[in-house]
C-alpha atoms as a PDB file:
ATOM      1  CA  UNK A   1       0.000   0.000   0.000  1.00  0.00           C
ATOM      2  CA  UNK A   2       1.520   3.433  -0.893  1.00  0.00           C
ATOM      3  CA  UNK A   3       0.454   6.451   1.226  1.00  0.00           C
ATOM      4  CA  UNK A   4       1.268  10.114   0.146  1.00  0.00           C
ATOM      5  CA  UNK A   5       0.920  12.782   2.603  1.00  0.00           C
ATOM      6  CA  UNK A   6       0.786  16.771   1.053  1.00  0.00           C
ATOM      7  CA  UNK A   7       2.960  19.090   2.354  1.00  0.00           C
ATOM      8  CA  UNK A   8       2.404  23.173   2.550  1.00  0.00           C
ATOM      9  CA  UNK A   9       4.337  26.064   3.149  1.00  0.00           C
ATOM     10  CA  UNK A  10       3.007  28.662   4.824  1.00  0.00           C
ATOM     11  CA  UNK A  11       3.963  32.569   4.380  1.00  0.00           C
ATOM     12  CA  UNK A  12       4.944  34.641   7.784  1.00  0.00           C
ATOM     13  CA  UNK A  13       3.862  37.691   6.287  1.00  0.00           C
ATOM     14  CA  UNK A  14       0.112  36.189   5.677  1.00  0.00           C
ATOM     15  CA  UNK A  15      -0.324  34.784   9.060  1.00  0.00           C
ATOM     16  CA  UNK A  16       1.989  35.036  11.908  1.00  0.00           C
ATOM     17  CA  UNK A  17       0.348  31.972  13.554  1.00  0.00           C
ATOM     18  CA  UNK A  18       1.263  29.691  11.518  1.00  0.00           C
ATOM     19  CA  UNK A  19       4.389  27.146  11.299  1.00  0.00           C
ATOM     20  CA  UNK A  20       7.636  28.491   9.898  1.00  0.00           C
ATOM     21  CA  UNK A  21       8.280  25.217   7.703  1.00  0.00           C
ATOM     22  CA  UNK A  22       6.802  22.223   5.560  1.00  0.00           C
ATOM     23  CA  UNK A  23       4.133  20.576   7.908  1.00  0.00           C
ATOM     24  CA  UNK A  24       1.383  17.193   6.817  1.00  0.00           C
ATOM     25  CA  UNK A  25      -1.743  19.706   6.143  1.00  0.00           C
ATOM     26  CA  UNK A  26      -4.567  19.338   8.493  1.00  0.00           C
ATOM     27  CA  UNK A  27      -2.669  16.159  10.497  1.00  0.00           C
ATOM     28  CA  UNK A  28      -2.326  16.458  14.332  1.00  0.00           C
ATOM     29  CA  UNK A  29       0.662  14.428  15.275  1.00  0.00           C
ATOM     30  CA  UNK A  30      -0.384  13.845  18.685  1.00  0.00           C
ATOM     31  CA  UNK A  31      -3.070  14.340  21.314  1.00  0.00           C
ATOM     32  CA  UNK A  32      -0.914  16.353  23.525  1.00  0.00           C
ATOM     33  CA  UNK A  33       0.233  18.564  20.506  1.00  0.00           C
ATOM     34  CA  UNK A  34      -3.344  19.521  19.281  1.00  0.00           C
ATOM     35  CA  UNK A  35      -4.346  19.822  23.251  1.00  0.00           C
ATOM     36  CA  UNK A  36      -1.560  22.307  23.779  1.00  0.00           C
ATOM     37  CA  UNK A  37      -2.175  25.154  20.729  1.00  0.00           C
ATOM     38  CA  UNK A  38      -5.151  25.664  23.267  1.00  0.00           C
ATOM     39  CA  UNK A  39      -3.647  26.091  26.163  1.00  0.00           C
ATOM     40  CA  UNK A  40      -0.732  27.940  24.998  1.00  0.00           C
ATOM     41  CA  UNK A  41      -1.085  31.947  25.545  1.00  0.00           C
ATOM     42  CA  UNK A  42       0.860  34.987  25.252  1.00  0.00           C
ATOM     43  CA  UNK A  43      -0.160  38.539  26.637  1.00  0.00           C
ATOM     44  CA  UNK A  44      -0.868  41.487  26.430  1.00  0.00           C
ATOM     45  CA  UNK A  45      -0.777  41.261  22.874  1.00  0.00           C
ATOM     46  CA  UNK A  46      -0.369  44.403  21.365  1.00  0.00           C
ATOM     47  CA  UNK A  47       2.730  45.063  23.988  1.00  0.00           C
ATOM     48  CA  UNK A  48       4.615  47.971  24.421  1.00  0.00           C
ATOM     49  CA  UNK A  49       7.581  45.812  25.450  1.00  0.00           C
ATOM     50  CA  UNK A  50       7.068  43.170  28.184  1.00  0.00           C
ATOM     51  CA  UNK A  51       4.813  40.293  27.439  1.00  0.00           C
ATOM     52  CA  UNK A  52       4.065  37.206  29.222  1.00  0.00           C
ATOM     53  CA  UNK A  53       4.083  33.571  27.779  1.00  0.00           C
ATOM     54  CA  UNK A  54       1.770  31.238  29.955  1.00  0.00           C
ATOM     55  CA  UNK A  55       1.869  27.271  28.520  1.00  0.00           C
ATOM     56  CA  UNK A  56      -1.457  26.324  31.043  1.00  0.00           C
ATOM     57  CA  UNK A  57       0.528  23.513  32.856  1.00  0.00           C
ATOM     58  CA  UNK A  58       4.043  22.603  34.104  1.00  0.00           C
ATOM     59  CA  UNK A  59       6.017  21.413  30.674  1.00  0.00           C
ATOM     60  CA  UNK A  60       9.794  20.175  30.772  1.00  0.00           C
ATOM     61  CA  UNK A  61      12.638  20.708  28.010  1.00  0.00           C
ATOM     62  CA  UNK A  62      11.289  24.193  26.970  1.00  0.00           C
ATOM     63  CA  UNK A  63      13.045  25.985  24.112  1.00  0.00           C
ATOM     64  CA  UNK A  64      11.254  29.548  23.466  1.00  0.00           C
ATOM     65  CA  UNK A  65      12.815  32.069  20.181  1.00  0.00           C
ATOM     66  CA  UNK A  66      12.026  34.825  19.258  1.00  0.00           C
ATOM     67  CA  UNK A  67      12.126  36.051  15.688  1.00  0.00           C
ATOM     68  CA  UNK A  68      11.602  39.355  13.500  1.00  0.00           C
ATOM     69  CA  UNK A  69       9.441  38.866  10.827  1.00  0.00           C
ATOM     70  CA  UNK A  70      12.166  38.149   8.154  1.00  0.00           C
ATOM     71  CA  UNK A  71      13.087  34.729  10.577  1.00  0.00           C
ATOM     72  CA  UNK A  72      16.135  36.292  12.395  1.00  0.00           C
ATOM     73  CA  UNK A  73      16.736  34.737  15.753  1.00  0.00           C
ATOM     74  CA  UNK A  74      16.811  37.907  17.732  1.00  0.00           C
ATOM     75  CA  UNK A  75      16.406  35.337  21.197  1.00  0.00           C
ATOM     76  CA  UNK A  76      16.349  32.468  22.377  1.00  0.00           C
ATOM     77  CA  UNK A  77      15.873  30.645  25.940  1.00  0.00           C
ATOM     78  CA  UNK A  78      16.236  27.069  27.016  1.00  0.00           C
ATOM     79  CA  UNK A  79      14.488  25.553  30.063  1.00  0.00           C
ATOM     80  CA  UNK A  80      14.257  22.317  31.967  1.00  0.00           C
ATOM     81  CA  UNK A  81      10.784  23.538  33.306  1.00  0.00           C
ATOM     82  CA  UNK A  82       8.298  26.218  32.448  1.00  0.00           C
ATOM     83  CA  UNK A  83       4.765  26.656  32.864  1.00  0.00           C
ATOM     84  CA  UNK A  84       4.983  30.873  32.778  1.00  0.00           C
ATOM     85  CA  UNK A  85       7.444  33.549  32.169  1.00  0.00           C
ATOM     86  CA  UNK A  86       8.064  36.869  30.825  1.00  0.00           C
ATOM     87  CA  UNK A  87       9.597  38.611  28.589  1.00  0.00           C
ATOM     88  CA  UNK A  88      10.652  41.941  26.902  1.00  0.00           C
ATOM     89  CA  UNK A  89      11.247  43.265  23.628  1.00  0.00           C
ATOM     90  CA  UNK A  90      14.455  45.503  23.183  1.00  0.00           C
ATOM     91  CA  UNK A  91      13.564  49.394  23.562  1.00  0.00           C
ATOM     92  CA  UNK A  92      15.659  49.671  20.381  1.00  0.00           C
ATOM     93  CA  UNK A  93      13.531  47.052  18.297  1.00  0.00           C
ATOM     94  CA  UNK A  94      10.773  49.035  15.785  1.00  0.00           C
ATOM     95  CA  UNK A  95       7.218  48.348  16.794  1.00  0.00           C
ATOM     96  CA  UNK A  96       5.999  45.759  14.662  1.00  0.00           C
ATOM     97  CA  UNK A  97       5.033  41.594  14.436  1.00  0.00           C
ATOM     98  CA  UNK A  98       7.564  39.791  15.953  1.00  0.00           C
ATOM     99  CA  UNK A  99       7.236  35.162  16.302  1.00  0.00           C
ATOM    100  CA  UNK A 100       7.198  33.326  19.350  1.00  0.00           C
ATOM    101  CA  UNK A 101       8.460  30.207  18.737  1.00  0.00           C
ATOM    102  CA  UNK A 102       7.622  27.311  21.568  1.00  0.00           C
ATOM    103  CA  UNK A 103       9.060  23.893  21.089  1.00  0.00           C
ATOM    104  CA  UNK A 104       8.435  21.581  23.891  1.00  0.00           C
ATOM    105  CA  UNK A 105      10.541  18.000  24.531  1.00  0.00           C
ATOM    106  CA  UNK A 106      10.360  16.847  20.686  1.00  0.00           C
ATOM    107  CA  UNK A 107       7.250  17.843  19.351  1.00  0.00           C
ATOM    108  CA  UNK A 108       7.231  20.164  17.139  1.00  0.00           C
ATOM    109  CA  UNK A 109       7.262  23.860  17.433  1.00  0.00           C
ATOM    110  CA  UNK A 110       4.433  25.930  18.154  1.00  0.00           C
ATOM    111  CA  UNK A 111       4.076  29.823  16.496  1.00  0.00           C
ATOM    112  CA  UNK A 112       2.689  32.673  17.557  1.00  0.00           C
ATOM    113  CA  UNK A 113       2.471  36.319  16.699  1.00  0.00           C
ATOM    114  CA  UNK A 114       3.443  38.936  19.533  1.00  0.00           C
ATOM    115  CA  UNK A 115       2.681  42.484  18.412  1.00  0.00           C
ATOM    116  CA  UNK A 116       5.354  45.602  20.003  1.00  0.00           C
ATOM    117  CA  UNK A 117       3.538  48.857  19.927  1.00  0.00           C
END
């Protein structure tokens, strides 16, 4: 039996929320993955500067980047456990979108949009 599974790219600039590369369209690769893009927040969003990332429970091996919109690393933090924290965009950074990237253990990353006013 051959199975084909489609691929898509989506654009930044269209949607912030999206994923940065090729995902399976439509596919949920786990349970806990689809269960956590709900629980996952991030706010006050617009900011000014200092905006905090809540995950909704305790997760371990937490890697959270932070990205301009052309996909420059501008940050990055690792951490053996996180449920909250918070964190501030550089006085010298132009308002703007800026990505929150959230990759927990080895699933794979989860995107958001932060907005700096």
């Amino acid at each position: 039996m051959r199975v084909s599974v489609q691929t898509q790219t989506r654009s930044l600039i269209s949607n912030a929320n999206l994923p940065l590369r090729p995902e399976p369209a439509g596919i949920a690769l786990s349970t806990m993955e689809s269960n956590h893009h709900t629980l996952y927040q991030l706010y006050p969003n617009p900011t000014e500067a200092v905006f905090t990332l809540d995950l909704g429970r305790l997760s371990l091996n937490v890697t959270v980047e932070l990205h301009d919109l052309s996909g420059k690393l501008l940050k990055e933090q690792h951490y053996t456990a996180l449920q909250q924290t918070t964190w501030q965009l550089e006085h010298n950074w132009p308002q703007g979108v800026y990505i929150v990237s959230v990759q927990i253990a080895n699933q794979p990353p989860i995107y958001r949009k932060v907005i700096k006013q």
